[in-house]
C-alpha atoms as a PDB file:
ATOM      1  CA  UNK A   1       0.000   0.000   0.000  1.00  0.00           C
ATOM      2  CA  UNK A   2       2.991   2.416   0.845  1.00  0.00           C
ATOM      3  CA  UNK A   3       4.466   1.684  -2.642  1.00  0.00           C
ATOM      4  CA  UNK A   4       0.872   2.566  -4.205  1.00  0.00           C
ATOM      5  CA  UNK A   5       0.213   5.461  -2.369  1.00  0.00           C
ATOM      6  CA  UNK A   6       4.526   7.023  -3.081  1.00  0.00           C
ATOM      7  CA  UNK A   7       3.850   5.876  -6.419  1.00  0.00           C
ATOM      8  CA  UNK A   8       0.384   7.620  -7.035  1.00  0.00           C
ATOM      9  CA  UNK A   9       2.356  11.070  -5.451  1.00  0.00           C
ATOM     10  CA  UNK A  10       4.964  10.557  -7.667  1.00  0.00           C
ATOM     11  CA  UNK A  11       2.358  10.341 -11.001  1.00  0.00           C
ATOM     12  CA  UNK A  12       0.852  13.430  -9.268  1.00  0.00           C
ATOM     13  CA  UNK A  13       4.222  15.127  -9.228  1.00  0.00           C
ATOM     14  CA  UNK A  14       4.740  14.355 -12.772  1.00  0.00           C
ATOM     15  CA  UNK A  15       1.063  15.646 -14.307  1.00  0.00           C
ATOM     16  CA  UNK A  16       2.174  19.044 -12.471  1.00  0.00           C
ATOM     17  CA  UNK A  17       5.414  19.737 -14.218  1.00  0.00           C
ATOM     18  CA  UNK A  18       3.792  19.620 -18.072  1.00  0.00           C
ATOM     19  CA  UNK A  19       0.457  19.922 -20.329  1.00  0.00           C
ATOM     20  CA  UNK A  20       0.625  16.466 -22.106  1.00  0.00           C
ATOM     21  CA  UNK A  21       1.996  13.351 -21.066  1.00  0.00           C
ATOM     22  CA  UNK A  22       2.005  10.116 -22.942  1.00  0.00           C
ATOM     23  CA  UNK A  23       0.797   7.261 -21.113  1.00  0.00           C
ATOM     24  CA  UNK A  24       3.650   5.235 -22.450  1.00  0.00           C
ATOM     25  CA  UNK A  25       6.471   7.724 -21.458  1.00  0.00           C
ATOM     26  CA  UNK A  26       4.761   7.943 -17.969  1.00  0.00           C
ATOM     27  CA  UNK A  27       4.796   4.462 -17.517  1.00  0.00           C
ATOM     28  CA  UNK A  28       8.540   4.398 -18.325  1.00  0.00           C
ATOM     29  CA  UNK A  29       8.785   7.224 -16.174  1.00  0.00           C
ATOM     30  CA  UNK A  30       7.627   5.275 -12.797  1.00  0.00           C
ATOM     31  CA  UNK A  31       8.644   1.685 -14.032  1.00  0.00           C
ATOM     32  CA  UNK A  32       5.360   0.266 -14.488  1.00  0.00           C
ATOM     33  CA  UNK A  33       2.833  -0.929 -17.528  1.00  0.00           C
ATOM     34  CA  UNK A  34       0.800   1.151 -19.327  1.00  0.00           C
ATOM     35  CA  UNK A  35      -2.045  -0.607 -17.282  1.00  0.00           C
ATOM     36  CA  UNK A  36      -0.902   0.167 -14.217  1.00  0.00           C
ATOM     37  CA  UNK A  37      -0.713   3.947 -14.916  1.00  0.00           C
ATOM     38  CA  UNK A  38      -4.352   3.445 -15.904  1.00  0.00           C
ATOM     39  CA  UNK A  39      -5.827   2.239 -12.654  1.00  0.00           C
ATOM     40  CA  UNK A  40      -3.336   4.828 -10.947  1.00  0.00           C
ATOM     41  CA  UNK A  41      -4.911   7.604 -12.845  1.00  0.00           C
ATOM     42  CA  UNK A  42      -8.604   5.839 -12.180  1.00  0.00           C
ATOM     43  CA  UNK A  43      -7.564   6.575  -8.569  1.00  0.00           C
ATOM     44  CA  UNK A  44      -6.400   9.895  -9.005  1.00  0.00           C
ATOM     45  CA  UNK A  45      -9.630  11.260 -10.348  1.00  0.00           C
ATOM     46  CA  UNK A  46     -11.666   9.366  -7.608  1.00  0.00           C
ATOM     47  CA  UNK A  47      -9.868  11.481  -5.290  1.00  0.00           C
ATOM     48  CA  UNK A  48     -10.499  14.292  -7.167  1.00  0.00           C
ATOM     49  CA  UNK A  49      -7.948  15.223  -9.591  1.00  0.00           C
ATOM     50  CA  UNK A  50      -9.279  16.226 -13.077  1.00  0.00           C
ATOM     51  CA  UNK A  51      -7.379  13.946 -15.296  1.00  0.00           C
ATOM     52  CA  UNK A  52      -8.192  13.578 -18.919  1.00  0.00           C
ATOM     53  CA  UNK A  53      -7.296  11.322 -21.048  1.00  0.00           C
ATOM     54  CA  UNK A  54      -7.095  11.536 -24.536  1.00  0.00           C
ATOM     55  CA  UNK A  55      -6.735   8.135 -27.270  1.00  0.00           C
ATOM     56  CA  UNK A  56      -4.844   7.655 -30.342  1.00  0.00           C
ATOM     57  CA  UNK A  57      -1.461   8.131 -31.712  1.00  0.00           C
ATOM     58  CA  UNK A  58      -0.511  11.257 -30.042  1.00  0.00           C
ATOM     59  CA  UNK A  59      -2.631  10.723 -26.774  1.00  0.00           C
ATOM     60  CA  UNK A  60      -2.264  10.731 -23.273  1.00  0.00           C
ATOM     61  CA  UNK A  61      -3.053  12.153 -20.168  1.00  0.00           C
ATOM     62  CA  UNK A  62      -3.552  15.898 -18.894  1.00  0.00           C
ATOM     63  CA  UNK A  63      -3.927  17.615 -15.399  1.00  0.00           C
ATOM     64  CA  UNK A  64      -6.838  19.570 -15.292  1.00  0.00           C
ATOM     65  CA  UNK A  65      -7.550  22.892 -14.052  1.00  0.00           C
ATOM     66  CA  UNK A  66     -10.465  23.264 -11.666  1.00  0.00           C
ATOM     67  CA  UNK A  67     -11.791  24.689  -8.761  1.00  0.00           C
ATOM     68  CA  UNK A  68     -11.489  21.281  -6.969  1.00  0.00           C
ATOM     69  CA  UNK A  69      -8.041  20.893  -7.656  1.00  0.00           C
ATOM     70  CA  UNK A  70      -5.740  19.934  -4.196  1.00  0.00           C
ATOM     71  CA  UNK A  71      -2.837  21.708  -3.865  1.00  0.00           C
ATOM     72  CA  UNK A  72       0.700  21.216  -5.351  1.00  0.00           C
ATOM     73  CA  UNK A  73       3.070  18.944  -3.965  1.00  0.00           C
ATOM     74  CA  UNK A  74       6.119  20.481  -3.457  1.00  0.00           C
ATOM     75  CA  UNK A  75       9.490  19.243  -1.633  1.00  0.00           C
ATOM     76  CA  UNK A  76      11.462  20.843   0.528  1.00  0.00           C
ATOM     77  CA  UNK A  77      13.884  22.538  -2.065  1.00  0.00           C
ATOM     78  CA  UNK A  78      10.887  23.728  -4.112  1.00  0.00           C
ATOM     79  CA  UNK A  79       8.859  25.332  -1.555  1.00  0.00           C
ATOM     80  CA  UNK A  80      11.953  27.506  -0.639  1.00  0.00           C
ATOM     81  CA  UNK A  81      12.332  28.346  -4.315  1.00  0.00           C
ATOM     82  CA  UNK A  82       8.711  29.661  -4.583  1.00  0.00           C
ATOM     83  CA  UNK A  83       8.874  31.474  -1.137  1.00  0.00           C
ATOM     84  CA  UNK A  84      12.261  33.266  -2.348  1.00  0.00           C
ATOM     85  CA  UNK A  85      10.659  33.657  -5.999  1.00  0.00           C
ATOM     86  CA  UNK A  86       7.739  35.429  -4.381  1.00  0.00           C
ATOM     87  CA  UNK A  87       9.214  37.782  -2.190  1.00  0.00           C
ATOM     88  CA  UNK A  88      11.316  38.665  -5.509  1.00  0.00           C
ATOM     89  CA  UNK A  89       8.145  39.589  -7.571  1.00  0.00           C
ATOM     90  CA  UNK A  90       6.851  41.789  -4.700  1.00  0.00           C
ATOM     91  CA  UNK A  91       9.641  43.893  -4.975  1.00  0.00           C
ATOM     92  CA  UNK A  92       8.279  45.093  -8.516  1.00  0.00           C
ATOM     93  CA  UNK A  93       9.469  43.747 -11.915  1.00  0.00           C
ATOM     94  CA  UNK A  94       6.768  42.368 -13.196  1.00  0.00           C
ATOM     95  CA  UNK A  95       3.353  44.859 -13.277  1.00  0.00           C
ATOM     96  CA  UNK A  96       0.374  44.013 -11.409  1.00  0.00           C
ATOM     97  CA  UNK A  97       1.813  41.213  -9.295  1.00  0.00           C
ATOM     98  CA  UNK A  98       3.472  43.013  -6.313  1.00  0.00           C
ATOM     99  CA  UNK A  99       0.291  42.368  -3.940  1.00  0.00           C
ATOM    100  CA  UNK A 100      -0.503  39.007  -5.382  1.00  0.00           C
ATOM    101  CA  UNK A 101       2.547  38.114  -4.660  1.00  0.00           C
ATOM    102  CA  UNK A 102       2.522  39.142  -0.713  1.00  0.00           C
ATOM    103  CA  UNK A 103      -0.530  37.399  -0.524  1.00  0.00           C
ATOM    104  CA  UNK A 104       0.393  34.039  -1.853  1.00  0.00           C
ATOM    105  CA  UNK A 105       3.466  34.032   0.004  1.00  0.00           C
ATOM    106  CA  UNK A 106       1.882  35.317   3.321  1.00  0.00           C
ATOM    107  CA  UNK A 107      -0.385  31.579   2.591  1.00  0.00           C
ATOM    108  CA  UNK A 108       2.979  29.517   1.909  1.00  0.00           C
ATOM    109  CA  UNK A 109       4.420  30.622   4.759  1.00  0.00           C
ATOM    110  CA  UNK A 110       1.425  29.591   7.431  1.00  0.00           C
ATOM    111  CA  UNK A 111       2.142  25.705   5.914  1.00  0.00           C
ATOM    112  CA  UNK A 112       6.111  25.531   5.642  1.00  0.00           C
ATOM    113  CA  UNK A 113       7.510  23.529   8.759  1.00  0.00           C
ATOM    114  CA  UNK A 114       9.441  25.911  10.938  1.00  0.00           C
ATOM    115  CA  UNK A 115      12.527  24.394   9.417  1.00  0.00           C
ATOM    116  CA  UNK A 116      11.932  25.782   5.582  1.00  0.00           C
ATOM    117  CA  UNK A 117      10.351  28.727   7.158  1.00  0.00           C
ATOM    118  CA  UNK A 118      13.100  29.920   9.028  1.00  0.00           C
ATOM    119  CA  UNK A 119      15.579  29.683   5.253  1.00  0.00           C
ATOM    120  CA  UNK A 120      12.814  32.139   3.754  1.00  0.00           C
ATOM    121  CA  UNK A 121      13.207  34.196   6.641  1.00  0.00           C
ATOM    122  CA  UNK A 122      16.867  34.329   6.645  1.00  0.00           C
ATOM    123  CA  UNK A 123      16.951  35.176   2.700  1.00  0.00           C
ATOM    124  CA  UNK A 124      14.338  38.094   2.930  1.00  0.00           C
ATOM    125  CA  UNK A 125      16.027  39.298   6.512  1.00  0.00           C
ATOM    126  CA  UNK A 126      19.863  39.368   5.108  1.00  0.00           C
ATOM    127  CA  UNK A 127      18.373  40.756   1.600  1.00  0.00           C
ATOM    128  CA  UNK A 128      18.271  44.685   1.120  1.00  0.00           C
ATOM    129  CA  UNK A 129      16.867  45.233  -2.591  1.00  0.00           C
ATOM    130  CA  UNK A 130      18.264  48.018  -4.447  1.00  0.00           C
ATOM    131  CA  UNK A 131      15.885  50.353  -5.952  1.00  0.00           C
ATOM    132  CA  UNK A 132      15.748  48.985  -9.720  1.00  0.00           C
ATOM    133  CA  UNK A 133      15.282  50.622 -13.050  1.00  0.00           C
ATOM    134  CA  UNK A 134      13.975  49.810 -16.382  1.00  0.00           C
ATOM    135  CA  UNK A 135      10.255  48.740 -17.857  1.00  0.00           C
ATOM    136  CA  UNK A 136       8.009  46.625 -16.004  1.00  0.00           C
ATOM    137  CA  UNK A 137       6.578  43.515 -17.634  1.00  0.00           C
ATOM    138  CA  UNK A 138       2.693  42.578 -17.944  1.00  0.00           C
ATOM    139  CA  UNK A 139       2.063  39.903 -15.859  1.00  0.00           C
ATOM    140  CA  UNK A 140      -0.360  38.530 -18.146  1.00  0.00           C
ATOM    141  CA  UNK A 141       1.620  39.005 -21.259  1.00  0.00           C
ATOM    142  CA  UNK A 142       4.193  37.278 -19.698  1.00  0.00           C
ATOM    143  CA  UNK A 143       2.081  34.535 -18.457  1.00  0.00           C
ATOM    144  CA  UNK A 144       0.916  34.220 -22.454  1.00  0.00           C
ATOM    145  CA  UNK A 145       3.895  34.412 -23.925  1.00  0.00           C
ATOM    146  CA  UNK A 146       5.485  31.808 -21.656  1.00  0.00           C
ATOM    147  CA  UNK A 147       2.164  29.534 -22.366  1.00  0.00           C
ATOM    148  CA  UNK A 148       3.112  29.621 -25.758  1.00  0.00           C
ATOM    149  CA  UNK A 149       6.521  28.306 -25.428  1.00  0.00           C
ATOM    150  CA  UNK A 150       5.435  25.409 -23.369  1.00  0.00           C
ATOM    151  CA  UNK A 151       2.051  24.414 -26.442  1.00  0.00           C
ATOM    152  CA  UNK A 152       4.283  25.125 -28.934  1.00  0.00           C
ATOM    153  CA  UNK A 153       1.984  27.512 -30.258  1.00  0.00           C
ATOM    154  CA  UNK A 154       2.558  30.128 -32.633  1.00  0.00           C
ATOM    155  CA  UNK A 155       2.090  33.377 -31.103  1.00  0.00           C
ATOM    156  CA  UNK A 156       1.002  36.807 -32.885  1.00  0.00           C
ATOM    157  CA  UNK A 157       1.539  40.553 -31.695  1.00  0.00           C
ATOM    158  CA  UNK A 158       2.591  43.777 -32.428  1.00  0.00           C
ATOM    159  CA  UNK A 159       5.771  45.068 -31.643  1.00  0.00           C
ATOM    160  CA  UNK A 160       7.655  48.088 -31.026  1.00  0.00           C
ATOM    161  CA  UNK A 161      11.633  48.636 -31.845  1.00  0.00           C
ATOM    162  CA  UNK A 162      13.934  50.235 -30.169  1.00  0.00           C
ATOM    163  CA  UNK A 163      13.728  53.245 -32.591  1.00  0.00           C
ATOM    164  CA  UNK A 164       9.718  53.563 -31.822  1.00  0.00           C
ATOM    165  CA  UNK A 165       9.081  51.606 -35.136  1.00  0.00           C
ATOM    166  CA  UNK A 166       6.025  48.978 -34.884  1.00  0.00           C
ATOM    167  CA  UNK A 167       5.461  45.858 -36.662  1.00  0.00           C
ATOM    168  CA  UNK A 168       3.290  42.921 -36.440  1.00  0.00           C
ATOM    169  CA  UNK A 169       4.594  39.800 -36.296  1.00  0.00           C
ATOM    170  CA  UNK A 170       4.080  35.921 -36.404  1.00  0.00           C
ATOM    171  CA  UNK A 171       6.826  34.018 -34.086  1.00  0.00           C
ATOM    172  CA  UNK A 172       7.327  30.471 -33.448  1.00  0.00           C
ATOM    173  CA  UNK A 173       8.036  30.854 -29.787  1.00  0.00           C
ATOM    174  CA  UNK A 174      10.848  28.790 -27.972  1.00  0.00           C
ATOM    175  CA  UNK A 175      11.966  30.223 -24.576  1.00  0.00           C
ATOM    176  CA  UNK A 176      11.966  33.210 -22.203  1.00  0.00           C
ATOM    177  CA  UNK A 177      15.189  34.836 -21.005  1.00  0.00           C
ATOM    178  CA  UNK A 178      16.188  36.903 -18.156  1.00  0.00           C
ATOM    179  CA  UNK A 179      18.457  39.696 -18.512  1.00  0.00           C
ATOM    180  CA  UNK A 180      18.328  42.275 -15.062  1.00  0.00           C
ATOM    181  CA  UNK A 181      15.208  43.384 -15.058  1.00  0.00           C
ATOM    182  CA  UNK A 182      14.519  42.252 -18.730  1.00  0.00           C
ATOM    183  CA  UNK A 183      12.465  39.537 -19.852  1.00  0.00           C
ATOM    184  CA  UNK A 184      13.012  38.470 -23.664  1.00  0.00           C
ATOM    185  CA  UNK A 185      11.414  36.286 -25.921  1.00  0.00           C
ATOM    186  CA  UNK A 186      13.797  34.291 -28.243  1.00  0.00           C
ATOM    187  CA  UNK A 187      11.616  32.777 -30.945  1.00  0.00           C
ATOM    188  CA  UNK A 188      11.286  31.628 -34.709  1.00  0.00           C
ATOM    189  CA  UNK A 189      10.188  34.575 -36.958  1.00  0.00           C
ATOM    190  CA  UNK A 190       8.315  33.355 -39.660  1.00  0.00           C
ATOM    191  CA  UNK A 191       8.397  35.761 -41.958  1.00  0.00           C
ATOM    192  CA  UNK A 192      12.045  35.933 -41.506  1.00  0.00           C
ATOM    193  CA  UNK A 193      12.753  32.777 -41.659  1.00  0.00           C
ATOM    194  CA  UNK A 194      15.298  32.688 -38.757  1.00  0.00           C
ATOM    195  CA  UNK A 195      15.458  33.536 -34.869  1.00  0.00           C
ATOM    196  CA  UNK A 196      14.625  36.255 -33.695  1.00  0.00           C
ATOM    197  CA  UNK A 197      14.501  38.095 -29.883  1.00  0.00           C
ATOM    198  CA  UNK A 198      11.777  40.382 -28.749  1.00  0.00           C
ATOM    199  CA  UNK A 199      11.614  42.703 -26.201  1.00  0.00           C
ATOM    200  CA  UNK A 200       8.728  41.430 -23.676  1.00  0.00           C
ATOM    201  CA  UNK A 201       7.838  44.946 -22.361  1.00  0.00           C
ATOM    202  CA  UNK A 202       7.544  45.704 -26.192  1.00  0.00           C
ATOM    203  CA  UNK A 203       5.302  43.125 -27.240  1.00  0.00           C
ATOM    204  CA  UNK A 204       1.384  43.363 -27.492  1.00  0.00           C
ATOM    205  CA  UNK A 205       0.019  40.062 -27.825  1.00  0.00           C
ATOM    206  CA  UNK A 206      -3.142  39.068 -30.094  1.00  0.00           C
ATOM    207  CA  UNK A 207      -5.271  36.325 -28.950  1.00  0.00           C
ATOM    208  CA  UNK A 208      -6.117  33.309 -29.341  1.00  0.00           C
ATOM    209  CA  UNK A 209      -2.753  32.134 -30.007  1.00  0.00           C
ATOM    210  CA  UNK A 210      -1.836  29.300 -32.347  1.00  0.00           C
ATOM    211  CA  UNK A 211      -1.917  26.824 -34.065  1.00  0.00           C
ATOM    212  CA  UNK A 212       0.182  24.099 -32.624  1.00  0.00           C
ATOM    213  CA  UNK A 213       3.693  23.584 -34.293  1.00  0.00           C
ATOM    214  CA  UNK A 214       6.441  21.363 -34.271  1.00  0.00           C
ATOM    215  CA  UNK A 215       9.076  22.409 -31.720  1.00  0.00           C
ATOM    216  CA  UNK A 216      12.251  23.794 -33.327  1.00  0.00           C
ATOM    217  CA  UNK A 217      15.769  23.014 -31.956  1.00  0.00           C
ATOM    218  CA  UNK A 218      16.995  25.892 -30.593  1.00  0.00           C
ATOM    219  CA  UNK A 219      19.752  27.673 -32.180  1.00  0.00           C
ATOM    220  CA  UNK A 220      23.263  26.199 -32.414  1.00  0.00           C
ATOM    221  CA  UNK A 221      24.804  28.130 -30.323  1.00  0.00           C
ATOM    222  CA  UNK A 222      22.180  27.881 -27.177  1.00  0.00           C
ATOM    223  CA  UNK A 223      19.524  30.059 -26.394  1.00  0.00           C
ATOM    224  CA  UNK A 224      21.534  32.451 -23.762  1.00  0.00           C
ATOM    225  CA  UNK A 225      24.596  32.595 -26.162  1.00  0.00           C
ATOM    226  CA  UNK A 226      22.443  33.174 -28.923  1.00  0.00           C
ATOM    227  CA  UNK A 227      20.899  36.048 -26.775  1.00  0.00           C
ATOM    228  CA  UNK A 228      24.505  37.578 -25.559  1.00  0.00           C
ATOM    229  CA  UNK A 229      25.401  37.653 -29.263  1.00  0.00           C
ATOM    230  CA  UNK A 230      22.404  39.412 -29.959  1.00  0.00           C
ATOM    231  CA  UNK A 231      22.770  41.962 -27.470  1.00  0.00           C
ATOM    232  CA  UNK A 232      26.212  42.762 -27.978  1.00  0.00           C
ATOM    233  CA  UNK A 233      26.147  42.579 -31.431  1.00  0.00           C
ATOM    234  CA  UNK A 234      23.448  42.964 -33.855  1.00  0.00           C
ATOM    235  CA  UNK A 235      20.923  44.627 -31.269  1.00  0.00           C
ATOM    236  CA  UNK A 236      22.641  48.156 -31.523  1.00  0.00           C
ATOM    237  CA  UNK A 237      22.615  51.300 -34.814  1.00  0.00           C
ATOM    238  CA  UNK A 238      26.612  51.414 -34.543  1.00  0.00           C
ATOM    239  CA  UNK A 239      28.888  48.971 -34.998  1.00  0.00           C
ATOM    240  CA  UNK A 240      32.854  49.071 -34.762  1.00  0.00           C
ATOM    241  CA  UNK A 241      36.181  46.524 -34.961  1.00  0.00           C
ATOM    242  CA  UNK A 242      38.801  47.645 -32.924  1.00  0.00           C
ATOM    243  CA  UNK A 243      42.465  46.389 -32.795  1.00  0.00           C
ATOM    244  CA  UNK A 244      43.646  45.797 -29.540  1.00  0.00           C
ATOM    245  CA  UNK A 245      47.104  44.925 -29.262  1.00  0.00           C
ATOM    246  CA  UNK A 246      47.291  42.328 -25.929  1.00  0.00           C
ATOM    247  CA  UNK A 247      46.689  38.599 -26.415  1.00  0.00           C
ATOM    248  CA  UNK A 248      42.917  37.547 -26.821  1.00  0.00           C
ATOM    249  CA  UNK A 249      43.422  36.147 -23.885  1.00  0.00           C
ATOM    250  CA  UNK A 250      43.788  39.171 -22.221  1.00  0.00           C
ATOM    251  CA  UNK A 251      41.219  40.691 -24.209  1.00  0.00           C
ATOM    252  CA  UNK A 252      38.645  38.194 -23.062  1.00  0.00           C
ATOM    253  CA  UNK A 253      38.846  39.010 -19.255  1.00  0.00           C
ATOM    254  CA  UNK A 254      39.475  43.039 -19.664  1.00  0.00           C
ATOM    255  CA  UNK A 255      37.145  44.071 -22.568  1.00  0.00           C
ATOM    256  CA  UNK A 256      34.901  40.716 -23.373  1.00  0.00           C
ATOM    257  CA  UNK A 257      31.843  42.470 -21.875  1.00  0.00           C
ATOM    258  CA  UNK A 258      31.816  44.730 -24.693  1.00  0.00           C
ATOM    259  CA  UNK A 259      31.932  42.156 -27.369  1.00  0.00           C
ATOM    260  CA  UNK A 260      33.334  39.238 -29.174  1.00  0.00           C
ATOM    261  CA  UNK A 261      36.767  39.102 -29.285  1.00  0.00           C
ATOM    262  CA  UNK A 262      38.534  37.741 -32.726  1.00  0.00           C
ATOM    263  CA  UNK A 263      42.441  36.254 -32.066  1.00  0.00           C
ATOM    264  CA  UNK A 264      44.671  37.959 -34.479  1.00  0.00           C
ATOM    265  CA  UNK A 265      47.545  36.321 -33.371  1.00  0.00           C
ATOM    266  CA  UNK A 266      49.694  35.877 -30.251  1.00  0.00           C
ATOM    267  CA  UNK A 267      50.102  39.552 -29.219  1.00  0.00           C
ATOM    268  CA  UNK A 268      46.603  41.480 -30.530  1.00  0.00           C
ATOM    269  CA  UNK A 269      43.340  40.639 -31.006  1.00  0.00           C
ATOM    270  CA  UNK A 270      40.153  42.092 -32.230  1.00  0.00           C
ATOM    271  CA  UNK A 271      37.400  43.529 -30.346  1.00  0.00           C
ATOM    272  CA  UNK A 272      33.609  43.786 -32.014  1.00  0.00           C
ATOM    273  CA  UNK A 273      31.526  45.686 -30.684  1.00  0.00           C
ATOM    274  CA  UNK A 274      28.207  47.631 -30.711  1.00  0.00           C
ATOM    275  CA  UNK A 275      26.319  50.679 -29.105  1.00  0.00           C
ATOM    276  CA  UNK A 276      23.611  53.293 -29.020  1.00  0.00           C
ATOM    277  CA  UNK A 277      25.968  56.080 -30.200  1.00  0.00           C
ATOM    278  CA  UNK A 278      29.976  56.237 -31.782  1.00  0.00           C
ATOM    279  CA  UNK A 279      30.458  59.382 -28.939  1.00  0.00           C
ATOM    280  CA  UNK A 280      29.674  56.695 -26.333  1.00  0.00           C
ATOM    281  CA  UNK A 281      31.476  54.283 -27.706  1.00  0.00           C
ATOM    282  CA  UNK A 282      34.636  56.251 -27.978  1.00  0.00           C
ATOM    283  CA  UNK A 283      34.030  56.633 -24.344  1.00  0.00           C
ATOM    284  CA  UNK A 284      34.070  53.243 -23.126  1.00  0.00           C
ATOM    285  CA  UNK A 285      37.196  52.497 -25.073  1.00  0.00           C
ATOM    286  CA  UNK A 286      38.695  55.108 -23.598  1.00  0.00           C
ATOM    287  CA  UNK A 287      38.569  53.629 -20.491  1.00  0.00           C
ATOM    288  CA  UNK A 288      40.347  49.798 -21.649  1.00  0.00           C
ATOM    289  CA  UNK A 289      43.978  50.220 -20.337  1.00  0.00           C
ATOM    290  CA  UNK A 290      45.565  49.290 -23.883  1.00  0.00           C
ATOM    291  CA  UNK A 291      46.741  50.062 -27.137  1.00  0.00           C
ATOM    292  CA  UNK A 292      44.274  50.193 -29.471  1.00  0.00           C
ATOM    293  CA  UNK A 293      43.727  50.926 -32.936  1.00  0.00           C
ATOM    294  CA  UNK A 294      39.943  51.673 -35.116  1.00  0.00           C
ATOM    295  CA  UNK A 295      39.860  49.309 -37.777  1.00  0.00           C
ATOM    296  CA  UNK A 296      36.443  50.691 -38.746  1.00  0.00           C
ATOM    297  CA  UNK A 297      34.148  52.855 -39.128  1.00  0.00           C
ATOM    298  CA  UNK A 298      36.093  56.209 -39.919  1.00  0.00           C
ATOM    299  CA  UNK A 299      33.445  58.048 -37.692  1.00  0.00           C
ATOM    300  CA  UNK A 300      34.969  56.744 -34.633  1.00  0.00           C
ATOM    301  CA  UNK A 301      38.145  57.583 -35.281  1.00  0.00           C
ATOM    302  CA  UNK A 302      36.896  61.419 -36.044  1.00  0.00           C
ATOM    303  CA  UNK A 303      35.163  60.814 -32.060  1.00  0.00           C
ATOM    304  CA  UNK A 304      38.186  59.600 -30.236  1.00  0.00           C
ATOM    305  CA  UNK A 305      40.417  61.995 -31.793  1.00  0.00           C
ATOM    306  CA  UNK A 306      37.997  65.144 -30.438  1.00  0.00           C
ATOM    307  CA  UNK A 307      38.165  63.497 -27.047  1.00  0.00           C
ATOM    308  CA  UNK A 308      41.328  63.309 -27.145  1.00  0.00           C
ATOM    309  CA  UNK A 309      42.007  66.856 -27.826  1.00  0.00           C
ATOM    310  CA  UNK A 310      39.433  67.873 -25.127  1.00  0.00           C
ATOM    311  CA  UNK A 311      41.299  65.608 -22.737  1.00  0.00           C
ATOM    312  CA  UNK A 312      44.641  67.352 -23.525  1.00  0.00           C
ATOM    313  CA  UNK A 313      43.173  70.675 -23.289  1.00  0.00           C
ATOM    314  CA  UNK A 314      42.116  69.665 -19.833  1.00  0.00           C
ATOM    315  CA  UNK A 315      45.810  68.473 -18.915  1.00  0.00           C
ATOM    316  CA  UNK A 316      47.178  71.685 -19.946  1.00  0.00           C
ATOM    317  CA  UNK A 317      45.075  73.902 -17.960  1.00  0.00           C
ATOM    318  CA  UNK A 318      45.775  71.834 -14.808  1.00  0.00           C
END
């Protein structure tokens, strides 16, 4: 009965983390027939649970959503993730959550043992946040979007650029990132025909979503890399390659924040990088302890050689 009853909690568990579950896979899953999963999930839904079941190649079983519904099962580790998670959205980040937020975590922490409760405590006691800055995301936009990525549906909405320019468009979406404060969407554009990353906090959403598509593999250099890349690279009006003349090595743990770095050979390197304006660019280079030399564009060269004179002026006068 004790095996039953861990093994019932465990299928539980499972038809938590996912929409759609083959019966086959589950029963791989907890090391029993396809039968057995069948009378498990019989007993499930006499206790309440609102399992369906769908037949055919394709089919399997799904965990309902319902007013009936028991709550989650969560272990120890788990339970302090959502606890910390929750006092994280009530400091602001994502709109329209803040109080939800307080409120759900005011209920998790009545039913943690005093053991868990006391790690929650100790995170949000020892934890001063620091006022943040930047756009707040839509709760329920974000809830969408990341709906999306887990039906493989295709998902439509208008967009805004960073130069105020709007678009619609039709994405294939694969996975949310985190970047500070930033939540991005890094999807399949189909009318580009290649992956694409969108701006939450820019994104209007257009309901219903769909259809259902094949999931994609992601891109080949992973989805965070592929983000990075993005950020510092092809995200940005300006563009420059800059000689630097230390090994790439160097290069990497000095300047590699500011973009990729190409080996040249043993003693220099080149740096690629991007920004909002050349002025501001010349700046930050300005501030890499190195020899250097502006490969392109001419425009930056014109930049750092005004600077340059300013700064000498500014010597002088001292």
């Amino acid at each position: 009965m004790r095996a039953t009853s861990a093994r019932l909690l465990r299928l539980l568990s499972l038809l938590q983390t996912r929409k759609d579950w083959p019966g086959g896979e589950l029963a791989e899953r907890l090391r029993v027939s396809p039968r057995t999963v069948r009378r498990d999930v019989d007993r499930l839904r006499e206790l309440g649970y609102p399992i369906q079941a769908t037949m055919g190649t394709g089919g399997g079983y799904q965990l309902g959503a319902g007013a009936s519904l028991p709550p989650l099962l969560l272990d120890d580790d788990e339970a302090v993730a959502v606890a910390v998670g929750l006092r994280t959205a009530a400091q602001g980040g994502v709109s329209g959550i803040e109080e939800t937020s307080v409120r759900a975590l005011a209920k998790l922490l009545q039913v943690l043992p005093s053991k868990l409760r006391r790690r929650v405590d100790a995170v949000g006691t020892f934890t001063v946040p620091m006022p943040a800055r930047g756009p707040a995301v839509d709760a329920d936009t974000l809830a969408l979007v990341a709906a999306a990525c887990r039906d493989s549906e295709r998902l439509r909405f208008d967009y805004e650029s960073h130069d105020g320019s709007a678009s619609r468009r039709i994405v294939e979406p694969h996975r949310l990132v985190t970047r500070g404060r930033r939540w991005y969407l890094v999807a399949w554009d189909t009318a580009r025909d290649d992956w694409r990353t969108f701006r939450v906090d820019r994104m209007r959403p257009l309901t219903p979503t769909g259809p259902r598509v094949p999931p994609r593999d992601p891109p080949e250099q992973g989805v965070a890399a592929y983000l990075e890349e993005r950020m510092t690279v092809h995200m940005w009006p300006v563009r420059a390659r800059i000689r630097l003349f230390v090994p790439a090595e160097e290069a990497e743990r000095t300047a590699g924040g500011y973009g990729p770095i190409e080996p040249v050979d043993e003693h220099s390197c080149v740096l690629v990088c991007s920004g909002g304006s050349l002025l501001h660019m010349a700046c930050y280079l300005g501030m890499l302890d190195m020899d250097m030399e502006v490969e392109e564009p001419d425009e930056l060269r014109e930049h750092m050689a005004r600077l340059a004179t300013r700064f000498q002026r500014a010597a002088a006068s001292g």
